[in-house]
C-alpha atoms as a PDB file:
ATOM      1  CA  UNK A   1     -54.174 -44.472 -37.800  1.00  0.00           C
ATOM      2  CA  UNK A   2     -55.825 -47.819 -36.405  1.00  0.00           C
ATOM      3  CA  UNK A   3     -57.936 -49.609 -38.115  1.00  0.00           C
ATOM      4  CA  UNK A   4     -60.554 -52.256 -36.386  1.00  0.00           C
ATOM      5  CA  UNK A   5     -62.949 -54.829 -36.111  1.00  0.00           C
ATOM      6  CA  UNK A   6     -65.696 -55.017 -33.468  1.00  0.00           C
ATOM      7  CA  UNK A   7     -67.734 -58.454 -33.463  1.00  0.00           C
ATOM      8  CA  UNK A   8     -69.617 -60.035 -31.011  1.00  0.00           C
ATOM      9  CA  UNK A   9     -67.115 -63.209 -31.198  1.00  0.00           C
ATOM     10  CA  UNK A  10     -64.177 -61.064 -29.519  1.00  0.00           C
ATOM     11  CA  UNK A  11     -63.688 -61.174 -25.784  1.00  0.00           C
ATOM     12  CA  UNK A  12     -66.898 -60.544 -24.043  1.00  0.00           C
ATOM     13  CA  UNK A  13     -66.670 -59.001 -20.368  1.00  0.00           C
ATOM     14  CA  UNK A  14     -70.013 -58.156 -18.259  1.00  0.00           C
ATOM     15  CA  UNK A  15     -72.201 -59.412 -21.032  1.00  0.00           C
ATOM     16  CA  UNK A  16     -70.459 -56.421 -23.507  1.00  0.00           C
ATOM     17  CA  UNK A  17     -67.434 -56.770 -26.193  1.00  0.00           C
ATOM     18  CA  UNK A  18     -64.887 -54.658 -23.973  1.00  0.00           C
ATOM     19  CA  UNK A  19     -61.896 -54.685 -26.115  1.00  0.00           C
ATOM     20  CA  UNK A  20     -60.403 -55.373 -29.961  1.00  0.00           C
ATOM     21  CA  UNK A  21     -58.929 -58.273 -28.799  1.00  0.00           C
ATOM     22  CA  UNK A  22     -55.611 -57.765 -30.719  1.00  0.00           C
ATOM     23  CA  UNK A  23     -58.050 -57.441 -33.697  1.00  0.00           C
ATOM     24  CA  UNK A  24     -56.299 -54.131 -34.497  1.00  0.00           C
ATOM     25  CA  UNK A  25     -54.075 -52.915 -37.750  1.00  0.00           C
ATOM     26  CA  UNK A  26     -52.208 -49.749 -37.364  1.00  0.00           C
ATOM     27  CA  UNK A  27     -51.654 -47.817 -41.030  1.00  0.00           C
ATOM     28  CA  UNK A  28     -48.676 -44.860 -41.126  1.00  0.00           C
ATOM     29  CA  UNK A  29     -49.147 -42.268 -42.863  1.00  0.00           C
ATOM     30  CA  UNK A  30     -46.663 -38.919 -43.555  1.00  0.00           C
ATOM     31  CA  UNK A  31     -48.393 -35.687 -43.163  1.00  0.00           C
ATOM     32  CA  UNK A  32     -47.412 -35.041 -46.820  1.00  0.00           C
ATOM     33  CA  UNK A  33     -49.600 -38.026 -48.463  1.00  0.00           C
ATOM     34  CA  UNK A  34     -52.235 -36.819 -45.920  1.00  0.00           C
ATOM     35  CA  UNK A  35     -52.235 -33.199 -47.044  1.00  0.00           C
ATOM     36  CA  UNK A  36     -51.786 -34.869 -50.574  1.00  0.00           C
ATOM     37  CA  UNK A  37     -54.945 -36.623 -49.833  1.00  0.00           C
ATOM     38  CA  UNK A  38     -53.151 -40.233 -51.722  1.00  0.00           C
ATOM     39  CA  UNK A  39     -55.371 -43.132 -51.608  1.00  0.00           C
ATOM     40  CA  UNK A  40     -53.044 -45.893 -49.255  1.00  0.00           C
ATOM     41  CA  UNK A  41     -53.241 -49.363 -50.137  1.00  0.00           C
ATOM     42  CA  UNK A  42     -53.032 -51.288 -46.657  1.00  0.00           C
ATOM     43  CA  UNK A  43     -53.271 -55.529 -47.389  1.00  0.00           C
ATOM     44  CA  UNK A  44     -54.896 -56.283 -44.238  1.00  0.00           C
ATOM     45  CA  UNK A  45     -57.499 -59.251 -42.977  1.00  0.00           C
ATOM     46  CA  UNK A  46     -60.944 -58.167 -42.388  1.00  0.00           C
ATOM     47  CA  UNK A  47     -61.770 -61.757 -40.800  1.00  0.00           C
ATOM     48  CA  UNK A  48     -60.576 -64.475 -41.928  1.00  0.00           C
ATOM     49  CA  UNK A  49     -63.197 -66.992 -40.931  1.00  0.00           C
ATOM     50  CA  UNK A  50     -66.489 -64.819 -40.773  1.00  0.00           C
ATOM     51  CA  UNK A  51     -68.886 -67.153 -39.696  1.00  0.00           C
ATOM     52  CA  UNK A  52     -72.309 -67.240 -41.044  1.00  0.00           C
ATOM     53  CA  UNK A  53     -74.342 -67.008 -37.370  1.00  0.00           C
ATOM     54  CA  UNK A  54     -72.109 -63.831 -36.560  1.00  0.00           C
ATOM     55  CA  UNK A  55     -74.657 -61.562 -38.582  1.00  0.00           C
ATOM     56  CA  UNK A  56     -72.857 -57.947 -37.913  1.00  0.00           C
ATOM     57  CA  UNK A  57     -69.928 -56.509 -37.495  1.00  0.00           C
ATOM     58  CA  UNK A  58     -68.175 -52.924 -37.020  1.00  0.00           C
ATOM     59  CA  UNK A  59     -65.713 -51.161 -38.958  1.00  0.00           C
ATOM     60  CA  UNK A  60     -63.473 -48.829 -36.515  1.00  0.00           C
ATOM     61  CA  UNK A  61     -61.100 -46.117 -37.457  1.00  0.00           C
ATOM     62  CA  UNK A  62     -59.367 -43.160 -35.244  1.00  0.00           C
ATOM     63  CA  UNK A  63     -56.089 -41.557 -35.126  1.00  0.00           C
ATOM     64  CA  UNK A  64     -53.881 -43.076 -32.064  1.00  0.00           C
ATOM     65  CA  UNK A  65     -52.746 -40.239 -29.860  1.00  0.00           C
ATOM     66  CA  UNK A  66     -50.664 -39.903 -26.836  1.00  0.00           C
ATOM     67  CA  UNK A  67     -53.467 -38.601 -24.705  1.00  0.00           C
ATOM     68  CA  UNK A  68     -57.302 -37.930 -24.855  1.00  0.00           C
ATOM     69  CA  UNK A  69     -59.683 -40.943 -24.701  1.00  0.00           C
ATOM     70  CA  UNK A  70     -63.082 -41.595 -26.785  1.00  0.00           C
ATOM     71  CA  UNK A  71     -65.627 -44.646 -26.469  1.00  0.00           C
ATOM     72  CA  UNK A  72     -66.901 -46.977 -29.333  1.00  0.00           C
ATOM     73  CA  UNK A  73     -69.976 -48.079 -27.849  1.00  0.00           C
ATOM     74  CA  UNK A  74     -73.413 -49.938 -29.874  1.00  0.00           C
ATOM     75  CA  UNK A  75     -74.640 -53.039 -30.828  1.00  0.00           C
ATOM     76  CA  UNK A  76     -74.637 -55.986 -33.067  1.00  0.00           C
ATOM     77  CA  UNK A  77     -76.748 -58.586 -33.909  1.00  0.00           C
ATOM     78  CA  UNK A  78     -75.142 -61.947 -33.580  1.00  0.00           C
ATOM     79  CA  UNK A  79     -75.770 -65.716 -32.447  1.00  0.00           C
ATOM     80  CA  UNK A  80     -74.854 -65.758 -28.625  1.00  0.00           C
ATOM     81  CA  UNK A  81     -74.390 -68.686 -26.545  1.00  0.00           C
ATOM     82  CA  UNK A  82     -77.429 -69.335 -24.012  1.00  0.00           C
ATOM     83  CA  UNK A  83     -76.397 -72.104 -21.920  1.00  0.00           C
ATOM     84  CA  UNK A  84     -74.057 -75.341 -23.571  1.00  0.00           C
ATOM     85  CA  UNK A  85     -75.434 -76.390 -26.539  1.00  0.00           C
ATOM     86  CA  UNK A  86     -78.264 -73.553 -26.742  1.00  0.00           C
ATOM     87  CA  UNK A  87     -77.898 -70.616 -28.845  1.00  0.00           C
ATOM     88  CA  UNK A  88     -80.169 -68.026 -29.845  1.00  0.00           C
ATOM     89  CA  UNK A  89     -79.959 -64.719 -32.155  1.00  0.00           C
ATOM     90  CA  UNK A  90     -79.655 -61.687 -30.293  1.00  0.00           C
ATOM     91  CA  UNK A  91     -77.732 -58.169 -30.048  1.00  0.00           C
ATOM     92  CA  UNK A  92     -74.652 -57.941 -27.858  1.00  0.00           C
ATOM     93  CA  UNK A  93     -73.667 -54.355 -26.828  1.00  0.00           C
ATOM     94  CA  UNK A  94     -70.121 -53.072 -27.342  1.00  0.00           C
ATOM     95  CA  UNK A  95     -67.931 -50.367 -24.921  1.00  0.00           C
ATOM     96  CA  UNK A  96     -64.422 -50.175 -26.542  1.00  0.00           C
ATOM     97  CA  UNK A  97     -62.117 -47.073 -25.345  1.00  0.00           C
ATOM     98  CA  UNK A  98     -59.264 -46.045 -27.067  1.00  0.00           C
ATOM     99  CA  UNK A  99     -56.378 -42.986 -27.149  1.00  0.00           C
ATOM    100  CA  UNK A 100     -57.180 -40.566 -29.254  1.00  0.00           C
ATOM    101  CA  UNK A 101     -57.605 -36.471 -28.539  1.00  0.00           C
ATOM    102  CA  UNK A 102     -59.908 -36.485 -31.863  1.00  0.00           C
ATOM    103  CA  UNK A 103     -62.942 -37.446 -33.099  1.00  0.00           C
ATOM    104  CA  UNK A 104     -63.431 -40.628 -33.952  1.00  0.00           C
ATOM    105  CA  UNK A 105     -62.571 -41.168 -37.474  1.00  0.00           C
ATOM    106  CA  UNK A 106     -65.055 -44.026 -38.323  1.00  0.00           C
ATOM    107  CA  UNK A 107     -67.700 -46.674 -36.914  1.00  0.00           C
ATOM    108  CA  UNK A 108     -69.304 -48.478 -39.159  1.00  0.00           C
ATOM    109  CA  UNK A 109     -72.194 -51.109 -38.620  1.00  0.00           C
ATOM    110  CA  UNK A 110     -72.216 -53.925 -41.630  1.00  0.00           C
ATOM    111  CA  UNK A 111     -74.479 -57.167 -42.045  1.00  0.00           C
ATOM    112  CA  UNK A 112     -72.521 -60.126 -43.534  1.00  0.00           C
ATOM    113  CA  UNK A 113     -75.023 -60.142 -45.909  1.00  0.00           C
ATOM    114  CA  UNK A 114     -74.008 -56.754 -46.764  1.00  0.00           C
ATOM    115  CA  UNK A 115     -70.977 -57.258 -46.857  1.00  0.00           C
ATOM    116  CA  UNK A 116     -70.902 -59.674 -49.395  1.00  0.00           C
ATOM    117  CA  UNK A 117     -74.089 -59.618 -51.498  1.00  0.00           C
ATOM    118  CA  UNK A 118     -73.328 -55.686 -52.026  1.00  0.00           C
ATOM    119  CA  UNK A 119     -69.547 -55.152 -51.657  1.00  0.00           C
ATOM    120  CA  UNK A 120     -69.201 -55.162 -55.475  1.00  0.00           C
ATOM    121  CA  UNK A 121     -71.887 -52.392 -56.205  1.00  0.00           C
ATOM    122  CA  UNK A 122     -71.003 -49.115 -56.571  1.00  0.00           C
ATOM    123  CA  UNK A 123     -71.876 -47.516 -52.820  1.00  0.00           C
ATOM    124  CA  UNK A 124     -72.645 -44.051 -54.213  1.00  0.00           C
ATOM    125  CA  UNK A 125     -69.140 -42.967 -55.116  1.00  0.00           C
ATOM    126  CA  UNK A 126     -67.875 -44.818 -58.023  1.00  0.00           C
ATOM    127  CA  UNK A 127     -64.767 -47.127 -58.721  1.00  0.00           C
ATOM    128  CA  UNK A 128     -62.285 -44.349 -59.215  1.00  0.00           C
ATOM    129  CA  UNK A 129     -59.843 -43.474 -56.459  1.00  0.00           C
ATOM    130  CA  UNK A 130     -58.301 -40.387 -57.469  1.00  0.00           C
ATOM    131  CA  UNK A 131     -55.044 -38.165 -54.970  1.00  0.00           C
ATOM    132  CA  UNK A 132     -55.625 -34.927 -54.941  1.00  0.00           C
ATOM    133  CA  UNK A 133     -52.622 -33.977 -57.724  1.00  0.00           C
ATOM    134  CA  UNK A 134     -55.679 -35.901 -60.358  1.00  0.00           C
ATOM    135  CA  UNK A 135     -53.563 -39.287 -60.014  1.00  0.00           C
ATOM    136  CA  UNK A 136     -56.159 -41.426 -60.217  1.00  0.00           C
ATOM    137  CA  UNK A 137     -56.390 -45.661 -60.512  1.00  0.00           C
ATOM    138  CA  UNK A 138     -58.925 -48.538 -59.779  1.00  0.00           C
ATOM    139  CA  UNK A 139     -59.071 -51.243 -56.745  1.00  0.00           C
ATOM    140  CA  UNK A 140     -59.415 -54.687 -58.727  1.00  0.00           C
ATOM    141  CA  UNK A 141     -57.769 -56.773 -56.058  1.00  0.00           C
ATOM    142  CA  UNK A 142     -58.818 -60.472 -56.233  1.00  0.00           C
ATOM    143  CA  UNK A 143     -61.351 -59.517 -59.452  1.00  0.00           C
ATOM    144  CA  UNK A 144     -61.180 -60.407 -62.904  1.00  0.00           C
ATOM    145  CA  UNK A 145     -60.018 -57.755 -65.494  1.00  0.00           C
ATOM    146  CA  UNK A 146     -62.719 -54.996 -65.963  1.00  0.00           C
ATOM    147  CA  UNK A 147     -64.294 -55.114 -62.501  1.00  0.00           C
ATOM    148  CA  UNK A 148     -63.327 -53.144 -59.288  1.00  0.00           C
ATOM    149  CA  UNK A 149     -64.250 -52.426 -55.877  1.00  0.00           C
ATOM    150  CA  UNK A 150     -66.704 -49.655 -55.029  1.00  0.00           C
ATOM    151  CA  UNK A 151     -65.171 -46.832 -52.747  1.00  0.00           C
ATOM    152  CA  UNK A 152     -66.983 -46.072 -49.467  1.00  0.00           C
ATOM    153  CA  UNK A 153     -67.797 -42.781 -47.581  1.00  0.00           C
ATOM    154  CA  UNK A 154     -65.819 -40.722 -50.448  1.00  0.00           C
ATOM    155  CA  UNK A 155     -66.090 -37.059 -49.211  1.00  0.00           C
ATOM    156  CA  UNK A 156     -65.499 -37.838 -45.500  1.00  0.00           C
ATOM    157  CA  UNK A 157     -61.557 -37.211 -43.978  1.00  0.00           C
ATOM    158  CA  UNK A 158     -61.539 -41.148 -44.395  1.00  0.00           C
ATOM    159  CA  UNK A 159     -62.319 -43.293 -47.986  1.00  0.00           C
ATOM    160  CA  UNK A 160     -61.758 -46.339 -48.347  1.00  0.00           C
ATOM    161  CA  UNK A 161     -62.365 -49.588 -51.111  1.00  0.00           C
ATOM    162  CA  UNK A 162     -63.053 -53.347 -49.116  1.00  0.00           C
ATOM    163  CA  UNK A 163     -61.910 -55.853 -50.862  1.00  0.00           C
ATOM    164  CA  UNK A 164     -62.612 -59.704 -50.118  1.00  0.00           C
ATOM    165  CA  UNK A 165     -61.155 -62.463 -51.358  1.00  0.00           C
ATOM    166  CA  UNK A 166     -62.718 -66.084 -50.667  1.00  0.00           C
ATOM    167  CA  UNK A 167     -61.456 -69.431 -50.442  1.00  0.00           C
END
């Protein structure tokens, strides 16, 4: 599985984000744990600097295949560079292709507001992350004891908890 970022601060081509920009984490999985349906716990950076003018970003997830192509393509709402010196709020479109014979797994839109005002409330599906045997445990990474990170799209082929951690 890869797992990535689109922002409009990655490499812009023809006035478009055109690629990940090595902004890409790649998660392995065995079929077993998949057909097990066990929560993975992958320590990876969302962005380590997030600036404050780079209002959106997207959340990408497919399965990397051999063959078979699919295109991330929208927009996001960001602080773009008018001329030196000059910068003004506005969306920047996004065309990303990758390998993959599937769908694609996830695309996600978030505001950085988002992001962090809610990323502690419970999205809908709870705290609990349980595998499909009834194992089940809590994401507390980076929180004090007693709190835990909310799971997100719980009931799609891909859950996940987003943890944040800030200096």
């Amino acid at each position: 599985m890869k797992i990535a970022r689109i922002s409009g601060y990655l490499q812009i081509q023809n006035q478009q984000v055109s690629d990940f920009t090595g902004d890409v984490m790649t998660v392995h999985y065995k079929r077993k744990d998949i057909n097990k349906e066990k929560w993975k716990r992958v320590y990876g950076v969302w962005d380590a600097d997030w600036k404050t003018d780079n209002l959106e970003q997207t959340y990408a997830v497919w399965e990397d295949d051999t063959q078979g192509t699919k295109t991330y393509t929208g927009s996001l709402s960001t602080t773009v560079t008018i001329s030196p010196g000059n910068t003004a709020t506005g969306a920047i479109g996004y065309s990303i292709q990758v390998q993959t014979q599937d769908e694609l797994v996830t695309q996600r839109k978030l505001t950085r507001t988002a992001y962090f005002g809610g990323a502690k409330a419970d999205q809908g599906w709870g705290f609990q992350m349980c595998d499909k045997d009834g194992t089940c445990r809590y994401d507390d990474t980076f929180l004090p004891t007693g709190q835990y990170w909310p799971k997100y799209d719980e009931g799609t082929i891909w859950s996940y908890t987003w943890p944040y951690n800030i200096y």
